[in-house]
C-alpha atoms as a PDB file:
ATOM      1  CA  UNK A   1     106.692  89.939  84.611  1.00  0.00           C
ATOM      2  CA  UNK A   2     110.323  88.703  85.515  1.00  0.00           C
ATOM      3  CA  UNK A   3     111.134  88.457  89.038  1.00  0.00           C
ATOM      4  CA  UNK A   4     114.735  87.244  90.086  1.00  0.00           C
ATOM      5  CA  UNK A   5     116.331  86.719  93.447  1.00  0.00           C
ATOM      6  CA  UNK A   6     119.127  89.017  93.296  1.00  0.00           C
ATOM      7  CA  UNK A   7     121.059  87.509  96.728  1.00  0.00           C
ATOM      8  CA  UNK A   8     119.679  85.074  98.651  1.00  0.00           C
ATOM      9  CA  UNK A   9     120.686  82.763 102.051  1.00  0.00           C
ATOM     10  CA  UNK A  10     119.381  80.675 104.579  1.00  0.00           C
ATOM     11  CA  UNK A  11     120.265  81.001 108.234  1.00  0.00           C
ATOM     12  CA  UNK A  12     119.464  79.970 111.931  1.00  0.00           C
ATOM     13  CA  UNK A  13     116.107  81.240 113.037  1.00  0.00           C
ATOM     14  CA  UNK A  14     114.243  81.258 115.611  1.00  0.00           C
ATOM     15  CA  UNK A  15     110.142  81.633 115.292  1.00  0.00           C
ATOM     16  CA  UNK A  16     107.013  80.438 115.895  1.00  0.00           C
ATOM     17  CA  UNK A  17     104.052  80.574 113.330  1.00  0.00           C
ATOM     18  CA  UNK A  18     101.024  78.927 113.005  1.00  0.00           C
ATOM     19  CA  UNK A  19     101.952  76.812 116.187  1.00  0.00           C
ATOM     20  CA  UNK A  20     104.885  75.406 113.991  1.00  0.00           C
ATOM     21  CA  UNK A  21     108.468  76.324 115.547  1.00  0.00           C
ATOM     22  CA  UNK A  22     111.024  77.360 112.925  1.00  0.00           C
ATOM     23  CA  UNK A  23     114.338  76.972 112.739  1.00  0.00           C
ATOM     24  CA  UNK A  24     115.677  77.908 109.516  1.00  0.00           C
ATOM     25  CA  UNK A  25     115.289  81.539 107.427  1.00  0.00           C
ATOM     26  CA  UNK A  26     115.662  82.357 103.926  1.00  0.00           C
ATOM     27  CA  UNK A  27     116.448  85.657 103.435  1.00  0.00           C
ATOM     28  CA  UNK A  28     116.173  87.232 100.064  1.00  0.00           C
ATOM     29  CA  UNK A  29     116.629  91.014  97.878  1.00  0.00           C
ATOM     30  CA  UNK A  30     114.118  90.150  95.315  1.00  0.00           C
ATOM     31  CA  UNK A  31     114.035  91.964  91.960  1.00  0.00           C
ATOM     32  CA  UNK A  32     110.982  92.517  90.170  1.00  0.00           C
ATOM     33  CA  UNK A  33     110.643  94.228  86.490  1.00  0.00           C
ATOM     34  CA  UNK A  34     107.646  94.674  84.171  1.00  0.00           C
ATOM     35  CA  UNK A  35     107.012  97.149  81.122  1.00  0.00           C
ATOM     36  CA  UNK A  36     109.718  99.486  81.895  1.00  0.00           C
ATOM     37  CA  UNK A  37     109.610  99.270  85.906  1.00  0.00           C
ATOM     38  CA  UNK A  38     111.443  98.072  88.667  1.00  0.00           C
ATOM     39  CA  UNK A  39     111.005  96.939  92.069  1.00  0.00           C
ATOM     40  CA  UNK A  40     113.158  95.651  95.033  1.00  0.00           C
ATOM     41  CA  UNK A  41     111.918  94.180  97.928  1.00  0.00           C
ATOM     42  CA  UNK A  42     113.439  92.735 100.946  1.00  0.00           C
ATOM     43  CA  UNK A  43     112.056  89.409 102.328  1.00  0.00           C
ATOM     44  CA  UNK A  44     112.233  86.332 104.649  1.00  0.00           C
ATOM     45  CA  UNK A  45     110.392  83.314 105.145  1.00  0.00           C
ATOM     46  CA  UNK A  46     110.718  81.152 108.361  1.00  0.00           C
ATOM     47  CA  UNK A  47     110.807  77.407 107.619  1.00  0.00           C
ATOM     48  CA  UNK A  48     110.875  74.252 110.600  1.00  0.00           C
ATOM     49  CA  UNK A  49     114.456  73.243 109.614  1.00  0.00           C
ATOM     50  CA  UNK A  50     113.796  70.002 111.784  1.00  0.00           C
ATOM     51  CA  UNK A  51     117.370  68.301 110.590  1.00  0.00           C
ATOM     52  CA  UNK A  52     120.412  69.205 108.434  1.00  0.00           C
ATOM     53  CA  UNK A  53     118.305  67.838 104.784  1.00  0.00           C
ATOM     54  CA  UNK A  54     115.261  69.774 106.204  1.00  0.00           C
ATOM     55  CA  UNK A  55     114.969  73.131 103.594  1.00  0.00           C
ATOM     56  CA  UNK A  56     111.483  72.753 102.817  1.00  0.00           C
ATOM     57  CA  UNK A  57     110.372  76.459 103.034  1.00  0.00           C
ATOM     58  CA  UNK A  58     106.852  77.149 103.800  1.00  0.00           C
ATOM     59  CA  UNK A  59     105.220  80.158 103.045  1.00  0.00           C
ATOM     60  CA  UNK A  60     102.683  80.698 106.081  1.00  0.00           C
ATOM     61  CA  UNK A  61     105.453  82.617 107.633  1.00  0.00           C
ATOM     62  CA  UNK A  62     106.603  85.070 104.549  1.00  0.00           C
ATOM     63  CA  UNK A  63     107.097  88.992 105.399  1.00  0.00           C
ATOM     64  CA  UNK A  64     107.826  91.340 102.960  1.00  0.00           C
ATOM     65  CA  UNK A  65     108.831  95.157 102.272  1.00  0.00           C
ATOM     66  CA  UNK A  66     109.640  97.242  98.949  1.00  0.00           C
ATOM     67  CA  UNK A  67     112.774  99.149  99.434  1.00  0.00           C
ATOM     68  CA  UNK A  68     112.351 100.782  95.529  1.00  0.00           C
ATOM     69  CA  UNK A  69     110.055 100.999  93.276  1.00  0.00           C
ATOM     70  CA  UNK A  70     110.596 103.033  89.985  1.00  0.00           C
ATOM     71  CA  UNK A  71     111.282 103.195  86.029  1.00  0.00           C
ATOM     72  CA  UNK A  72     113.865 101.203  84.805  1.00  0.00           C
ATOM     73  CA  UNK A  73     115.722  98.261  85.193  1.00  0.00           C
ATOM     74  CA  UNK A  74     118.303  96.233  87.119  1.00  0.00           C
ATOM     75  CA  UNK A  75     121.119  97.704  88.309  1.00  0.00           C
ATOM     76  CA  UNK A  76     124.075  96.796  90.179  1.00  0.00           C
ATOM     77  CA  UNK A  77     125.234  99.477  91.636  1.00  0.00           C
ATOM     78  CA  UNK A  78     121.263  99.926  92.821  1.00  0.00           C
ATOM     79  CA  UNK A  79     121.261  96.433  94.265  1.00  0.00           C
ATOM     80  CA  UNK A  80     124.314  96.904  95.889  1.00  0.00           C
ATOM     81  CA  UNK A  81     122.911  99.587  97.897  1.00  0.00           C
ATOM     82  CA  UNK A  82     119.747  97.757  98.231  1.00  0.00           C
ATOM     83  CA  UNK A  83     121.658  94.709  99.643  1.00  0.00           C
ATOM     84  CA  UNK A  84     123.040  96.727 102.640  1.00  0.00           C
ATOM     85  CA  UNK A  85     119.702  97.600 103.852  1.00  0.00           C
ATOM     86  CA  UNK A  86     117.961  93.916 103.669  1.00  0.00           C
ATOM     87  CA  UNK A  87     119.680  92.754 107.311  1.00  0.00           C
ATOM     88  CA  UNK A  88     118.039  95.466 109.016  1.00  0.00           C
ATOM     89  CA  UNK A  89     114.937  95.006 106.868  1.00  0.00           C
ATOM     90  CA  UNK A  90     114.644  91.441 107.520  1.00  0.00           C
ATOM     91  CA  UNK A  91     115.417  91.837 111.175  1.00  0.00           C
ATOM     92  CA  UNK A  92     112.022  94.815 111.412  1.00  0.00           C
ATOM     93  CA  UNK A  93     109.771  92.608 109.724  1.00  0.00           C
ATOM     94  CA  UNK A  94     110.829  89.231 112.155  1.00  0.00           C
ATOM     95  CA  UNK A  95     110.237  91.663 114.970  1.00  0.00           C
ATOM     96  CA  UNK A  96     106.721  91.618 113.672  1.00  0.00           C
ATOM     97  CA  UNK A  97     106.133  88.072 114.648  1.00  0.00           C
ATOM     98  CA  UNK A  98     108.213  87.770 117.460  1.00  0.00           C
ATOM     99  CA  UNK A  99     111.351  86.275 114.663  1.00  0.00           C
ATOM    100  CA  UNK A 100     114.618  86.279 114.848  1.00  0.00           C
ATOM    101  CA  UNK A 101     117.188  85.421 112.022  1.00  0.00           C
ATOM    102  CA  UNK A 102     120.866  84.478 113.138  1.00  0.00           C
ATOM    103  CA  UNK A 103     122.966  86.214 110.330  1.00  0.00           C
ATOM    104  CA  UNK A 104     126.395  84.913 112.334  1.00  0.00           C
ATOM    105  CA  UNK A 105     125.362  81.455 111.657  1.00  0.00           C
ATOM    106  CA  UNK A 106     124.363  80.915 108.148  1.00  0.00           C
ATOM    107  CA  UNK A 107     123.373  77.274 106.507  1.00  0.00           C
ATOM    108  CA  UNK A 108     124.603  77.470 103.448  1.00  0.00           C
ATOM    109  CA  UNK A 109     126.178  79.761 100.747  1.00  0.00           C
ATOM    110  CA  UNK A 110     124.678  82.350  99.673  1.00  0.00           C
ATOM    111  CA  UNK A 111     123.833  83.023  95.774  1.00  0.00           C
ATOM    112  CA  UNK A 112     123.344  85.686  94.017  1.00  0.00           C
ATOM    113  CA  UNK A 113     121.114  85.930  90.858  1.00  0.00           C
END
């Protein structure tokens, strides 16, 4: 199994989980292929962000959802598509927990894989 971060970022957050508040988001498009299949899913995990060094992600507060699963493999005009979708994703599954990510105020570059 490969599995491969196609875009990733961290942001401003706000949440609380596990009595723990967090500050900080990674939000990812995650790209997952095995014996002829693919899979996409959109995902976020909530970290404490306590200062500016602080991007020790912690994976108590990790939401996930598949936005395709199918034959065949990476694609860039697939993930391109894909990549539109994760902000509204992200922002449905942080509703969950009572999350919310700050996409105007990002903490770093993003990368793409």
């Amino acid at each position: 199994m490969a599995q491969v971060n196609v875009w990733e970022r961290y942001y401003e957050a706000e949440a609380v989980v596990s009595d723990v508040p967090r500050r900080g988001a990674l939000a990812m498009l995650v790209a997952t292929s095995e014996a002829g299949q693919i899979c996409y899913e959109a995902a976020v995990t909530f970290f404490p962000h306590r200062d500016e060094e602080d991007y020790a992600v912690s994976y108590d507060a990790y939401r996930s959802r598949v936005l395709y699963e199918g034959k065949g493999r990476r694609s860039k005009k697939r993930e391109a598509a894909l990549l539109q979708e994760v902000p509204g994703v992200i922002d449905a599954l942080a509703e969950e927990i009572g999350a919310k990510v700050f996409w105007e105020r990002p903490l770093r570059e993003e990368r793409r894989g």
